[in-house]
Every structure is written in structure tokens, then in C-alpha cells.
C-alpha atoms as a PDB file:
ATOM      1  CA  UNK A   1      87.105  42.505  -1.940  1.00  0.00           C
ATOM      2  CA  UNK A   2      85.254  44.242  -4.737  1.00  0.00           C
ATOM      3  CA  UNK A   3      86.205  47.614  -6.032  1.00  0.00           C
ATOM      4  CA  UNK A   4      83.089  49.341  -4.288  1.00  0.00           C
ATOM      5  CA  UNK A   5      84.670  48.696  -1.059  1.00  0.00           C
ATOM      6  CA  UNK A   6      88.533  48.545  -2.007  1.00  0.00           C
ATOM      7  CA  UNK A   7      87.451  52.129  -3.283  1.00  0.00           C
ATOM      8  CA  UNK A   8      85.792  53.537   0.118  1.00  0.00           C
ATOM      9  CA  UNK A   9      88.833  52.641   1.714  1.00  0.00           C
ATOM     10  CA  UNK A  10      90.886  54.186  -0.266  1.00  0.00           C
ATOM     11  CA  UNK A  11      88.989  57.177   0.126  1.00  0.00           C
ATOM     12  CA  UNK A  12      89.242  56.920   4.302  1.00  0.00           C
ATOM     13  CA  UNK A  13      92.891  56.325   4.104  1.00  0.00           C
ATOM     14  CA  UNK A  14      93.480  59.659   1.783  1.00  0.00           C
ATOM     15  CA  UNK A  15      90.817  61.724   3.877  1.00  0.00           C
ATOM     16  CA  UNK A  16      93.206  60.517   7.433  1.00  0.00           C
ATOM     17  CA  UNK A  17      96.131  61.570   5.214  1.00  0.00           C
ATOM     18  CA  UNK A  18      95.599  65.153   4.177  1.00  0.00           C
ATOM     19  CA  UNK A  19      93.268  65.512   7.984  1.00  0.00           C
ATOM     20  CA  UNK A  20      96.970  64.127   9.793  1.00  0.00           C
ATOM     21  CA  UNK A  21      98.979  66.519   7.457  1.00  0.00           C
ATOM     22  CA  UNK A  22      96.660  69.797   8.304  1.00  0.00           C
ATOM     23  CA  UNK A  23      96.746  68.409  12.221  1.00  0.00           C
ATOM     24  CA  UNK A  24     100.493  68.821  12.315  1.00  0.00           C
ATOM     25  CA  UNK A  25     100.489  71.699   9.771  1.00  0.00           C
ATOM     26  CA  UNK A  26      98.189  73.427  12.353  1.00  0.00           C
ATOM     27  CA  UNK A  27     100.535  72.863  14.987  1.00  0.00           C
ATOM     28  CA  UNK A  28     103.482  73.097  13.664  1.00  0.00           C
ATOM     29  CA  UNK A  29     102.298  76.324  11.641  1.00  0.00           C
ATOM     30  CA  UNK A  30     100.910  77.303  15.535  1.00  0.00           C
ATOM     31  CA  UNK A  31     103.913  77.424  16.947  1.00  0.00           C
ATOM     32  CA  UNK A  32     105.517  78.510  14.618  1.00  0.00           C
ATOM     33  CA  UNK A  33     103.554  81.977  14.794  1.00  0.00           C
ATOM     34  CA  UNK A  34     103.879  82.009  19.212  1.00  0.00           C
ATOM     35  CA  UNK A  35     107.440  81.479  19.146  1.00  0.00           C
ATOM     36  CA  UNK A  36     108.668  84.262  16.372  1.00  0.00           C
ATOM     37  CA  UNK A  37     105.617  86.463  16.244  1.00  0.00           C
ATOM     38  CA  UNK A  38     103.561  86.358  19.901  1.00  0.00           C
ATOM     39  CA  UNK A  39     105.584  85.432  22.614  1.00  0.00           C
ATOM     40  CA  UNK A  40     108.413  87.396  21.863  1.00  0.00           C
ATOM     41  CA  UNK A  41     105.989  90.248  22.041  1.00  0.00           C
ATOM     42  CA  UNK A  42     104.047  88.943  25.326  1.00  0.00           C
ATOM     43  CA  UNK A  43     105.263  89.744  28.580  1.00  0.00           C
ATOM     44  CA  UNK A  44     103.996  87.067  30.508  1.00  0.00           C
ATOM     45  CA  UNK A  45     107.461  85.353  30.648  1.00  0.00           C
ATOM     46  CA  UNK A  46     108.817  88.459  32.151  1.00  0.00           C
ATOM     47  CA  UNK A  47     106.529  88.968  34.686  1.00  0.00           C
ATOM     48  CA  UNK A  48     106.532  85.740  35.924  1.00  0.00           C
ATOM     49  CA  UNK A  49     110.119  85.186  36.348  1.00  0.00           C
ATOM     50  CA  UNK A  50     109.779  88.702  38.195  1.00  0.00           C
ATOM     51  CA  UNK A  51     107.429  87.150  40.541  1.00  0.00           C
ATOM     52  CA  UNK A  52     110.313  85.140  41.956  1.00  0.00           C
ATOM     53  CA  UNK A  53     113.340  87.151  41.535  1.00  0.00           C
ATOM     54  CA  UNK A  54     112.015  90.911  41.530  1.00  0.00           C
ATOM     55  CA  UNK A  55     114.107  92.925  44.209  1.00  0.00           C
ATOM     56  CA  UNK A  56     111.260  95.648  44.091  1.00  0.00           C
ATOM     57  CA  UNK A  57     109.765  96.549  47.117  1.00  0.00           C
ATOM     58  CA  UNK A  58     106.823  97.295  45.979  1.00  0.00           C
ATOM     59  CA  UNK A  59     104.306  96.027  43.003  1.00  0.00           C
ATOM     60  CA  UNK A  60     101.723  96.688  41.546  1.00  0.00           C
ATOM     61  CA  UNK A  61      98.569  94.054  40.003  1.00  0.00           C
ATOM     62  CA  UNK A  62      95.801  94.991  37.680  1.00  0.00           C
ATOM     63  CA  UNK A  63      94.343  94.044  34.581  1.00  0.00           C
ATOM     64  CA  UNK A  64      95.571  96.584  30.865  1.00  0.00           C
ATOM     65  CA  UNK A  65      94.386  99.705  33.054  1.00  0.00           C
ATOM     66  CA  UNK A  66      97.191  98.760  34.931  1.00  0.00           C
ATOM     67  CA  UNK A  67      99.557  96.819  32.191  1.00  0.00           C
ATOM     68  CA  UNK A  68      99.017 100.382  29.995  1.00  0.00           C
ATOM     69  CA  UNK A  69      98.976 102.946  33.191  1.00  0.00           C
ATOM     70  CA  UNK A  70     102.373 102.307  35.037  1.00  0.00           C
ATOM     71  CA  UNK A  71     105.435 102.439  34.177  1.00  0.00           C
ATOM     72  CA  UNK A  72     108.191  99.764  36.237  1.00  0.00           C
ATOM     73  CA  UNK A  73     111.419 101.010  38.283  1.00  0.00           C
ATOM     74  CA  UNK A  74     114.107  99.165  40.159  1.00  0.00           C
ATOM     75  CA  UNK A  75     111.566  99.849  43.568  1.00  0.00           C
ATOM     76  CA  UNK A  76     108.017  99.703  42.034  1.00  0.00           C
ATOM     77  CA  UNK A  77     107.519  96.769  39.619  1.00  0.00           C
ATOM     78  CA  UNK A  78     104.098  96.534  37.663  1.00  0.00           C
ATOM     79  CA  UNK A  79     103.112  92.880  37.297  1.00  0.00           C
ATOM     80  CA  UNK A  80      99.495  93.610  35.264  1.00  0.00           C
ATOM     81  CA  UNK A  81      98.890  91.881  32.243  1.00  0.00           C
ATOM     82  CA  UNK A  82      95.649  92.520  30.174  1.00  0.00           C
ATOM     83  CA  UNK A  83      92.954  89.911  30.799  1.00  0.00           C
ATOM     84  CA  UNK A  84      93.852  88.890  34.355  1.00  0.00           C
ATOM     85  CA  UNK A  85      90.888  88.701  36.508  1.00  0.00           C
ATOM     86  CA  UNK A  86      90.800  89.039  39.899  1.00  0.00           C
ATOM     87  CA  UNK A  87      91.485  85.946  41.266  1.00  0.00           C
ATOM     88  CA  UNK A  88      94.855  86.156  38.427  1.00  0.00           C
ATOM     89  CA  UNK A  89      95.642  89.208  40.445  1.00  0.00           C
ATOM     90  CA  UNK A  90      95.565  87.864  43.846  1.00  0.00           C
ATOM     91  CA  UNK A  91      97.342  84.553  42.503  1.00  0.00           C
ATOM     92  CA  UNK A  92     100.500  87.133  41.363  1.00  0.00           C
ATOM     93  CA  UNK A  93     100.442  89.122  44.347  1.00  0.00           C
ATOM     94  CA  UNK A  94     100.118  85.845  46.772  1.00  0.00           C
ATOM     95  CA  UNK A  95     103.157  84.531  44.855  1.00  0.00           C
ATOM     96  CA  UNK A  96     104.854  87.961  45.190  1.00  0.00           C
ATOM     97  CA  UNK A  97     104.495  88.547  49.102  1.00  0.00           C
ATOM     98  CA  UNK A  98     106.167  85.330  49.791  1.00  0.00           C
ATOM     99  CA  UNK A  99     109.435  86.688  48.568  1.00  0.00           C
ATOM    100  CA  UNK A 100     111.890  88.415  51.022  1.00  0.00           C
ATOM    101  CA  UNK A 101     112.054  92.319  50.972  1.00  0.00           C
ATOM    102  CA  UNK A 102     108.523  92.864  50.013  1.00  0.00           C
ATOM    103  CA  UNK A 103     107.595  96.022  51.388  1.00  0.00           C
ATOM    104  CA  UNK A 104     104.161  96.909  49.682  1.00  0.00           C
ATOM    105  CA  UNK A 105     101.759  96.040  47.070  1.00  0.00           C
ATOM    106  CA  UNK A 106      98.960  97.679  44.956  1.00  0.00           C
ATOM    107  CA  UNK A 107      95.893  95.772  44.057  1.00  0.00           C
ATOM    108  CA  UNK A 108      93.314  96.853  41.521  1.00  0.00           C
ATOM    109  CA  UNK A 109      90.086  98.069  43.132  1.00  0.00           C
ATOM    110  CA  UNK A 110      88.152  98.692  39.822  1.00  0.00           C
ATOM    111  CA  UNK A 111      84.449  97.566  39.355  1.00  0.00           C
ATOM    112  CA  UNK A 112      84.237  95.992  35.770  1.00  0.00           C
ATOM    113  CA  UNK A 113      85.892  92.928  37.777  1.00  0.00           C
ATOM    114  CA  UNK A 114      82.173  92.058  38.924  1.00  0.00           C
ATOM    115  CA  UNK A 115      80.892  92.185  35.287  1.00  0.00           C
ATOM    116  CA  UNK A 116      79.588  88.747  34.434  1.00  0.00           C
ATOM    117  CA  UNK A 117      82.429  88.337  31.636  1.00  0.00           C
ATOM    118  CA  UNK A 118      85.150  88.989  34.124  1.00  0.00           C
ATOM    119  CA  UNK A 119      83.091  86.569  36.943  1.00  0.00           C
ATOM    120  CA  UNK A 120      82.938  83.591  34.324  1.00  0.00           C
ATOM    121  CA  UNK A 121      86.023  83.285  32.823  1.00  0.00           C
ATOM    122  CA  UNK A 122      88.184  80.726  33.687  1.00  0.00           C
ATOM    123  CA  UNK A 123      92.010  81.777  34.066  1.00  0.00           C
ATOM    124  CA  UNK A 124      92.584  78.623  36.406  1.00  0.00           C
ATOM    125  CA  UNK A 125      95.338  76.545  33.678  1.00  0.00           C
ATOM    126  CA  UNK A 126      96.572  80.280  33.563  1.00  0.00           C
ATOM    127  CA  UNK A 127      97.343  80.865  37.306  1.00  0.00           C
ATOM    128  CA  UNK A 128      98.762  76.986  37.365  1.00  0.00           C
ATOM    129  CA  UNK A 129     101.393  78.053  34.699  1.00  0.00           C
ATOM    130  CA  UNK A 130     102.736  81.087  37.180  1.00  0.00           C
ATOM    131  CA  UNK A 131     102.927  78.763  39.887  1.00  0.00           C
ATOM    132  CA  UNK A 132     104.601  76.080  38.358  1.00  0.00           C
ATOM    133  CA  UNK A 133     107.285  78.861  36.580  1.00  0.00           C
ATOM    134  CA  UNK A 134     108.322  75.598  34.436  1.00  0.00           C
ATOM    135  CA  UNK A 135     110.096  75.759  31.491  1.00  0.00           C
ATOM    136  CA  UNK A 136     107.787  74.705  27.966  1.00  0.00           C
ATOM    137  CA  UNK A 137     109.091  72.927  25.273  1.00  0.00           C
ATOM    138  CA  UNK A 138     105.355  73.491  23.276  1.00  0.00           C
ATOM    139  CA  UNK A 139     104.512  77.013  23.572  1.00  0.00           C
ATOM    140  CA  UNK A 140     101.372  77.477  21.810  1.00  0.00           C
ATOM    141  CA  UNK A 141      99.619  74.662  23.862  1.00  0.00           C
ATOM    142  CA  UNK A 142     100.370  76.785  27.014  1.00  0.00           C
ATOM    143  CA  UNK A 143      97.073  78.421  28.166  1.00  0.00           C
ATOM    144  CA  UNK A 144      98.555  82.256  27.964  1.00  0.00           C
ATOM    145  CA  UNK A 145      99.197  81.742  24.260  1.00  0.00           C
ATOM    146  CA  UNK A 146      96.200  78.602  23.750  1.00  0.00           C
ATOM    147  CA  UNK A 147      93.524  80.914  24.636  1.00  0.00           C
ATOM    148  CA  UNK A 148      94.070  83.082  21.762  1.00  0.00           C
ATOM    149  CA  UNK A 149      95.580  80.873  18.792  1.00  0.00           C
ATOM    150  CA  UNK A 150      92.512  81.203  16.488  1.00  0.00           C
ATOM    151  CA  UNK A 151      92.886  84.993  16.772  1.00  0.00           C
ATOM    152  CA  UNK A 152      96.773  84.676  15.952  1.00  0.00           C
ATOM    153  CA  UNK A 153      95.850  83.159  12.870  1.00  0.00           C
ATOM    154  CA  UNK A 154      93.187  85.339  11.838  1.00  0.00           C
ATOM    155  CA  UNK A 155      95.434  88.555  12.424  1.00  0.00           C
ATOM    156  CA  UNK A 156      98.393  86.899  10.334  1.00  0.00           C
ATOM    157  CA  UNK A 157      96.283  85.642   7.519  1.00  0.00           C
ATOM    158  CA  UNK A 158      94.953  89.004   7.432  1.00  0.00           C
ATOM    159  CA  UNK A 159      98.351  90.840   7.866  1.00  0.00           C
ATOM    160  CA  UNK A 160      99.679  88.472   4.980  1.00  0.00           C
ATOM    161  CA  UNK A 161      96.568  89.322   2.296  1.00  0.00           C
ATOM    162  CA  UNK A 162      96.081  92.416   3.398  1.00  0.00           C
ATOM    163  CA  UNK A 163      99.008  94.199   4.504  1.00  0.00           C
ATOM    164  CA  UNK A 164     100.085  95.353   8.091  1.00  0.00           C
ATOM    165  CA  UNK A 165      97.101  95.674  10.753  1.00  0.00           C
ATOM    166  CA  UNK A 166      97.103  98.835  12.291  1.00  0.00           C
ATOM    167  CA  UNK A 167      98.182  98.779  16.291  1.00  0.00           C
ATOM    168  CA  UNK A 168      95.755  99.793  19.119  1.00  0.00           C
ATOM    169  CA  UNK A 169      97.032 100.871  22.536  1.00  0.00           C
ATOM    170  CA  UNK A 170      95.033  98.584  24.387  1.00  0.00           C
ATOM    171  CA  UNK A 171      97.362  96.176  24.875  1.00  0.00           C
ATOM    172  CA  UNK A 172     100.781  98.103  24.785  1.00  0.00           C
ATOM    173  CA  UNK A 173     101.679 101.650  24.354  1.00  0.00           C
ATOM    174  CA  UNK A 174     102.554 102.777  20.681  1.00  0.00           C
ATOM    175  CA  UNK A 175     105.852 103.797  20.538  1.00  0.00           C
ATOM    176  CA  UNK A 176     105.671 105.884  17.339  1.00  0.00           C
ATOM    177  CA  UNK A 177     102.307 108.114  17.438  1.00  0.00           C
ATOM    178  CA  UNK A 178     100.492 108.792  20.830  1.00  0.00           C
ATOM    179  CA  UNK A 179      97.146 108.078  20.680  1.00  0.00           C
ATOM    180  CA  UNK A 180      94.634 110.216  22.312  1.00  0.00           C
ATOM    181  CA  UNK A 181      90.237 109.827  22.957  1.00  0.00           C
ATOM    182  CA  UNK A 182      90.243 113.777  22.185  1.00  0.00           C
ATOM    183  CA  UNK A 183      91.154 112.923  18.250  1.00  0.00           C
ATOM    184  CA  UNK A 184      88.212 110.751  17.522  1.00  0.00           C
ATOM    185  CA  UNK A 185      84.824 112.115  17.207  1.00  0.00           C
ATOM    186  CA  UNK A 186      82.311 112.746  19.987  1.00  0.00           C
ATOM    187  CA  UNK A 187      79.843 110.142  17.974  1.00  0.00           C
ATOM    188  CA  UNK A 188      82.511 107.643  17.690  1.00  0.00           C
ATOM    189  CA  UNK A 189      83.905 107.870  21.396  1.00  0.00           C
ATOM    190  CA  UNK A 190      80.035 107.518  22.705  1.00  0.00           C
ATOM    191  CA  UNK A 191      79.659 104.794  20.320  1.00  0.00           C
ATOM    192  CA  UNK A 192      83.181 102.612  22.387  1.00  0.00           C
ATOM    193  CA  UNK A 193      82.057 103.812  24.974  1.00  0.00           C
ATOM    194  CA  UNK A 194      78.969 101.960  25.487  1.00  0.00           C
ATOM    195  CA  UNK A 195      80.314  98.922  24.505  1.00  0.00           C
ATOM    196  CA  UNK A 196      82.964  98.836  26.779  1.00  0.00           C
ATOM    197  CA  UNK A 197      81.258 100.486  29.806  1.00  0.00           C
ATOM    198  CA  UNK A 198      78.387  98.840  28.877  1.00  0.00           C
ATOM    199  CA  UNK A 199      79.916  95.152  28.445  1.00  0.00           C
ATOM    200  CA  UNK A 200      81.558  96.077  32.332  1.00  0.00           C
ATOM    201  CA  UNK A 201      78.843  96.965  34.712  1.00  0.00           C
ATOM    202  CA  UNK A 202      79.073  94.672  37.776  1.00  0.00           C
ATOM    203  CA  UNK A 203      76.351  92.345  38.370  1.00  0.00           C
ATOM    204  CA  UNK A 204      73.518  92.614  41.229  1.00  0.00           C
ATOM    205  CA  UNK A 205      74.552  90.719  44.879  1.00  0.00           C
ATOM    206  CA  UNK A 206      78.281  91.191  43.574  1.00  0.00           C
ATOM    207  CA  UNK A 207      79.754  91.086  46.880  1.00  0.00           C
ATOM    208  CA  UNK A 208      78.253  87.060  46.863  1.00  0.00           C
ATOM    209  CA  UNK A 209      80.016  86.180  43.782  1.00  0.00           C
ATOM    210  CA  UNK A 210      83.292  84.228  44.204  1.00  0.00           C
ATOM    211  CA  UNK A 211      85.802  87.366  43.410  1.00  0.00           C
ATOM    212  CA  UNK A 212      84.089  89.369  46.385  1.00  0.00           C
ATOM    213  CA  UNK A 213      85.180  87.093  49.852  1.00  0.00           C
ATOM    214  CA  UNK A 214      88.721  86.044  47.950  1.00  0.00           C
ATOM    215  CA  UNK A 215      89.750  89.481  47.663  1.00  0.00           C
ATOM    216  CA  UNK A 216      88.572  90.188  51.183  1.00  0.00           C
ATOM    217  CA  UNK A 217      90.815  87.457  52.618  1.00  0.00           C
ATOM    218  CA  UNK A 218      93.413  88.149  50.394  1.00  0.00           C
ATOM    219  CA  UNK A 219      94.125  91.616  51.668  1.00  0.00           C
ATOM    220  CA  UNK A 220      93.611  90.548  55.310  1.00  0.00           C
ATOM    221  CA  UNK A 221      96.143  87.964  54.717  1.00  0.00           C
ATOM    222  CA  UNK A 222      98.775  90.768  52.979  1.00  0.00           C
ATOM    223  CA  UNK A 223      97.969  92.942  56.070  1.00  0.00           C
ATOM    224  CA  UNK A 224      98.700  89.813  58.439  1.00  0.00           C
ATOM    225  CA  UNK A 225     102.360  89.655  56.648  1.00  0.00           C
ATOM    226  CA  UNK A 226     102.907  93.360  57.498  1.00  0.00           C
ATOM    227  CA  UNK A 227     102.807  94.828  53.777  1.00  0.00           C
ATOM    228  CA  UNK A 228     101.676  98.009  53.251  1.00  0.00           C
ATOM    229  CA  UNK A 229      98.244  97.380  50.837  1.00  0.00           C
ATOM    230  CA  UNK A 230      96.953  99.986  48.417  1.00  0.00           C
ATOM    231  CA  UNK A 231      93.607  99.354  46.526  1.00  0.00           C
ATOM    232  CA  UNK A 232      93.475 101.952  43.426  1.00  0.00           C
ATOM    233  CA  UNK A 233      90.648 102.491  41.636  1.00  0.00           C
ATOM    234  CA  UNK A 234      92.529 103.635  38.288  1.00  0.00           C
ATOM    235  CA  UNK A 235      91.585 106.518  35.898  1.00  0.00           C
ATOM    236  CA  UNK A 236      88.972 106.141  33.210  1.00  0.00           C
ATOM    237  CA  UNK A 237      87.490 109.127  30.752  1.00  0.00           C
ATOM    238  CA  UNK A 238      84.971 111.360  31.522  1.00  0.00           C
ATOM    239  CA  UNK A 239      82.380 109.259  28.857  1.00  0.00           C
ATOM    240  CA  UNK A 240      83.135 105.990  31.181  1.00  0.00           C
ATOM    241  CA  UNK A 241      82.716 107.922  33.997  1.00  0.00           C
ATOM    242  CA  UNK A 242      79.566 109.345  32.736  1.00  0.00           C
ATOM    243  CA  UNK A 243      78.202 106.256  31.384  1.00  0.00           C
ATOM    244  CA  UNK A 244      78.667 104.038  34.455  1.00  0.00           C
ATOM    245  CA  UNK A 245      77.509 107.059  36.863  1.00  0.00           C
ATOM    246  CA  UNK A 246      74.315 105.804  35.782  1.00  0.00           C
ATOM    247  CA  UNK A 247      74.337 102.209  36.461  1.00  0.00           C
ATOM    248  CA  UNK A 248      73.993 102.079  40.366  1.00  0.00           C
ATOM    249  CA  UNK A 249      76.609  98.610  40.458  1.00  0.00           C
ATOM    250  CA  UNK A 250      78.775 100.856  39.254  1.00  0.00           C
ATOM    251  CA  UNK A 251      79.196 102.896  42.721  1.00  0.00           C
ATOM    252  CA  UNK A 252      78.558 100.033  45.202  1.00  0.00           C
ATOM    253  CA  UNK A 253      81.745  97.720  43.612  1.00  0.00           C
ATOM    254  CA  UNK A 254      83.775 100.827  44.469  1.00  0.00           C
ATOM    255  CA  UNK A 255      81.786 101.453  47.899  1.00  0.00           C
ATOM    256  CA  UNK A 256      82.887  97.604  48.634  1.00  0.00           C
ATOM    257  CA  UNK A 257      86.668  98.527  47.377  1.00  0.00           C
ATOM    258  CA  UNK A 258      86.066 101.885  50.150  1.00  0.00           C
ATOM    259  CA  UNK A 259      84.793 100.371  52.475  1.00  0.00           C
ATOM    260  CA  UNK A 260      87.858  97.752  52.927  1.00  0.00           C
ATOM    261  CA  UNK A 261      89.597 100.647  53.047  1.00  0.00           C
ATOM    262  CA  UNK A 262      87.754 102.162  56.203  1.00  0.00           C
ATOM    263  CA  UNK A 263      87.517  98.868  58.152  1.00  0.00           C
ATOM    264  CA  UNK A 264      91.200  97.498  57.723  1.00  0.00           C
ATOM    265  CA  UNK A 265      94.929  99.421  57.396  1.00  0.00           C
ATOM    266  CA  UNK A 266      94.436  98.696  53.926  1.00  0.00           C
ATOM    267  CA  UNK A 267      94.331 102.459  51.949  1.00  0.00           C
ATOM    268  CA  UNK A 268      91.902 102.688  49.085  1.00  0.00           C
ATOM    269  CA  UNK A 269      93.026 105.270  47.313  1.00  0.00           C
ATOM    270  CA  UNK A 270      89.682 106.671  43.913  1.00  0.00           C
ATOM    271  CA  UNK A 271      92.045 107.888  40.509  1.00  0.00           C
ATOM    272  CA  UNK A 272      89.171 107.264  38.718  1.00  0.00           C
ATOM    273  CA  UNK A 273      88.220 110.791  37.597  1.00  0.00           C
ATOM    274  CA  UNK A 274      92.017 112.341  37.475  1.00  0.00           C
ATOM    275  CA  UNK A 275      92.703 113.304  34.232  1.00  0.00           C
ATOM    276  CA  UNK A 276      91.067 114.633  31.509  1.00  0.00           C
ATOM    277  CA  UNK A 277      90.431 112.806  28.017  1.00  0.00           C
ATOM    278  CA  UNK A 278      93.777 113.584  26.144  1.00  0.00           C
ATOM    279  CA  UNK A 279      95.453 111.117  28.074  1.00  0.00           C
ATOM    280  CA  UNK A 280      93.818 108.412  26.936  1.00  0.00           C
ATOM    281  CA  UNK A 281      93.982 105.838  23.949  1.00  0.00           C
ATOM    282  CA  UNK A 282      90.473 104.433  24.494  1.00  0.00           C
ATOM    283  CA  UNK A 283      87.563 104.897  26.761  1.00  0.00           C
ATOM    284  CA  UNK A 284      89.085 103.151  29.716  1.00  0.00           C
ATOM    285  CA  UNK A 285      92.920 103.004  28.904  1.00  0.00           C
ATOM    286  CA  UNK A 286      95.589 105.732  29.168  1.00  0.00           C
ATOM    287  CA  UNK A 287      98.264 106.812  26.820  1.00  0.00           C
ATOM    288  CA  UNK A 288     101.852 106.703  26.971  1.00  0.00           C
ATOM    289  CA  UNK A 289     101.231 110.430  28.084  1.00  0.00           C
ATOM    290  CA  UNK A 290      99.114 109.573  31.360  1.00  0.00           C
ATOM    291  CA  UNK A 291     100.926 106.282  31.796  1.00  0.00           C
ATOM    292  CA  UNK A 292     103.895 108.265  32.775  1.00  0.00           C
ATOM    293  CA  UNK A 293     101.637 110.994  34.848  1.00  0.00           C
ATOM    294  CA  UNK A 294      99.977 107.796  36.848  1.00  0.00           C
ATOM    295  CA  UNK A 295     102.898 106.052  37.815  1.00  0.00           C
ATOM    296  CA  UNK A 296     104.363 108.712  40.424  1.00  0.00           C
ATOM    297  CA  UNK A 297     100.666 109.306  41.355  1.00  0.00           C
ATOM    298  CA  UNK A 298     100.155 105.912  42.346  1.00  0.00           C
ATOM    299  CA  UNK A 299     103.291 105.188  44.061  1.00  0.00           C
ATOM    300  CA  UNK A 300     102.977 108.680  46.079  1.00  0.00           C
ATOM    301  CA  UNK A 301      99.494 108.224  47.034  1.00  0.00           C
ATOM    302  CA  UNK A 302      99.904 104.496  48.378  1.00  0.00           C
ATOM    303  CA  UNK A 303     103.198 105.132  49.988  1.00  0.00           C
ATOM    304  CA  UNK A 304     103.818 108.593  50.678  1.00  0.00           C
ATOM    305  CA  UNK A 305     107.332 108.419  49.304  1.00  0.00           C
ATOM    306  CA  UNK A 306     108.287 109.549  45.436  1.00  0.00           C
ATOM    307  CA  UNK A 307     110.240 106.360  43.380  1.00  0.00           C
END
């Protein structure tokens, strides 16, 4: 062997050595960061052990419109998580109905579900992990945590250099300042709003795509088992509301949500234009403020009753 080659392989053998060694200190340094940092803030855990042992009669399923806009009781439990898509949705409330004592549900009846982001995302491994309710011994290769590892590492490395990140309410209610749209600037509200109203219009022919006939036959199968079903369309600002009032998709996805509501027992009940802009955080996402308004509204309007 001359030194030419007895050199190359040295060189393979010490590039497989530090590549193994960042492998497992990826991994190890993954979980690491799910199991102290993530999941103990995540409350997917919780909401899917609630799917099987809730004594609620009643709960609610959204995406963070709902996760952020209700507020859970010993009656009404509110299963939304931010991200879940429709079919997500159905899976929870399908898993849900099956329990004894189930006396009503609420299912999100919000348009930005036909956007084209919301119709092509995959939460399949997602809605396989509720059913199974199996325990994990590696946390950060579940798909709830998976899906989002590159950002966990970004944020921390960031946190770490540059000192604490500051919290949004988008995906959980600040528990020391209350955030409302009404403090930022008109320029800077039209500015989020576009992007998120724009990023959510519902495509053409929506009631074709996939999301349309599954939530059709979902709540004709919840109205089959005798549960009370309300569809809410929930609140967004008056800049959403302006925005999408001029994108046409906009008003058929919740003429489709309606019109379930005029041709079965199923009650569709429009929040969309409620409250005014100090109870939100962002464009499309109340406070802690309007989270506590919305919850009796909800529960009131879809079952008559106050909690």
C-alpha cells in the first residue's frame, strides 16, 4: 500500500468519524432540546390523552384561532392545536365521538382551510400518532416535534448568542403583557395583514379538493351518532375581514360552511366579525382578553346553555 492511498483512507475514516460524532450529537443534542425545552411546553400530549379520557361533554376542534380563542372547563374541552388542518380536525373529533357521554362538538368552519398551503400539507404521520396514543421512547423523531426540529435549533442558537427571543401570541397566550392589534401601527397591521390574509385565500373549485367531501361526511356521520354539531366560523379583525371581503373564495368557503348548516341539523353559527381590534394579538388571532369573551360565546351560541 503506498502512502498516497494509506493517506486517502485515513482521510475517509476521520471524515466518517467527526460525520458519526455530529450524527449522534444532532440527535442526541435534538432531543435533548424536545424533552426539556419543547415538549414540556407543547400540548399535544395533553390533548391527546384527553381524546380518550375527557369526561367533557362537549369539545371543541380548530386550528390556533381556536387553540388561542377558548378557554377549557370540566364540560367544554378545547382540543385545537395550531397547525392542524382539516382532516387533523376531523381525525380528533372522530376519535372523540367514540367515547361515552359525548354530548356535542364544535368544528371549525373557517375558510383559510381551502388555501393551497393548508390543502397540501401532509399531517398524515401526525394523525397516526393520536390514534396510536403510544408511549415514545425518542421524542424528537415523533412527527409533532420532527416537523419543526430545524426551527428548534435555530430559535435556541439564537436565544443562546443573542439573548431571550421575544414571545408572540400566536401560539399561546402571554401570560405577563396582553397583546393587542390596536398598539401597532396602521402601516404595520396592513403590512401582516396581507401576508396572512393573503397567504389564506381558498383556492378556485374548493368544494372538489379533498378537505371539502371529508368534512361533509364527517358531520353527517356526527349527526348519525346523535351529537349536537356546531360549525363556527371564529373571529378575525376588521383588516382580515376587509382584506378577504375582496377575494370572492373568501365568501363561498363560508357559503359551503352555511350552507351545511341549512341542509342538515348541523348549526353554523358566523363570529367572524364580533369584536373589535383590541382583542386581538395579530390579524387573525385573539388575545387573552377575547379568548375569555369567545369561550361563553361559543358554547352559548352552539348549545343554548351557559358552561
Amino acid at each position: 500500500m503506498n502512502s498516497s492511498t494509506s493517506n486517502f483512507k485515513g482521510y475517509l475514516n476521520g471524515y466518517a468519524t467527526v460525520l458519526l460524532i455530529g450524527v449522534i450529537g444532532f440527535c442526541a443534542g435534538s432531543e435533548f432540546l424536545v424533552r426539556t425545552v419543547y415538549a414540556p411546553k407543547n400540548s399535544f400530549d395533553d390533548i391527546r390523552a384527553g381524546l380518550y379520557a375527557s369526561n367533557a361533554a362537549y369539545g371543541a376542534f380548530a386550528d390556533s384561532r381556536g387553540a388561542n380563542g377558548l378557554k377549557s372547563s370540566p364540560n367544554f374541552e378545547n382540543f385545537s392545536t395550531a397547525g392542524d388542518n382539516l382532516n387533523t380536525i376531523l381525525a380528533k373529533a372522530q376519535i372523540f365521538s367514540a367515547r361515552p357521554g359525548v354530548t356535542g362538538i364544535v368544528l371549525q368552519a373557517d375558510p383559510h382551510h381551502f388555501a393551497s398551503y393548508r390543502l397540501e400539507r401532509d399531517q398524515s404521520a401526525i394523525q397516526q400518532d393520536l390514534i396510536d396514543n403510544e408511549q415514545h421512547l425518542i421524542q424528537f423523531l415523533r412527527p409533532v416535534y420532527r416537523q419543526y426540529i430545524l426551527s428548534y435549533w435555530s430559535a435556541s442558537l439564537k436565544e443562546l448568542f443573542m439573548g431571550s427571543p421575544k414571545h408572540s401570541e400566536a401560539g399561546g397566550h402571554s401570560l405577563s403583557k396582553i397583546v393587542r392589534l390596536t398598539d401597532l401601527s396602521e402601516a404595520v397591521v396592513k403590512q401582516k395583514t396581507s401576508i396572512r390574509a393573503g397567504q389564506q385565500i381558498p383556492i378556485d373549485s374548493f368544494e372538489r379538493a379533498k378537505f371539502a367531501p371529508q368534512y361533509k361526511m364527517a358531520v353527517d356521520e356526527f349527526l348519525r351518532q346523535g351529537l349536537k354539531v356546531c360549525l363556527v366560523t371564529f373571529p378575525v379583525s376588521e383588516t382580515y375581514r376587509t382584506y378577504s371581503n375582496g377575494e370572492a373564495t373568501y365568501q363561498k368557503a363560508k357559503d359551503f360552511y352555511a350552507g351545511l348548516g341549512r341542509t342538515t341539523s348541523a348549526k353554523y353559527v358566523d363570529l367572524s366579525a364580533i369584536f373589535s381590534d383590541a382583542l386581538f394579538s395579530d390579524p387573525d388571532h385573539l388575545n387573552v382578553e377575547g379568548a375569555e369573551k369567545l369561550t361563553d360565546i361559543v358554547y352559548s351560541s352552539c348549545f343554548g346553555t351557559a358552561q
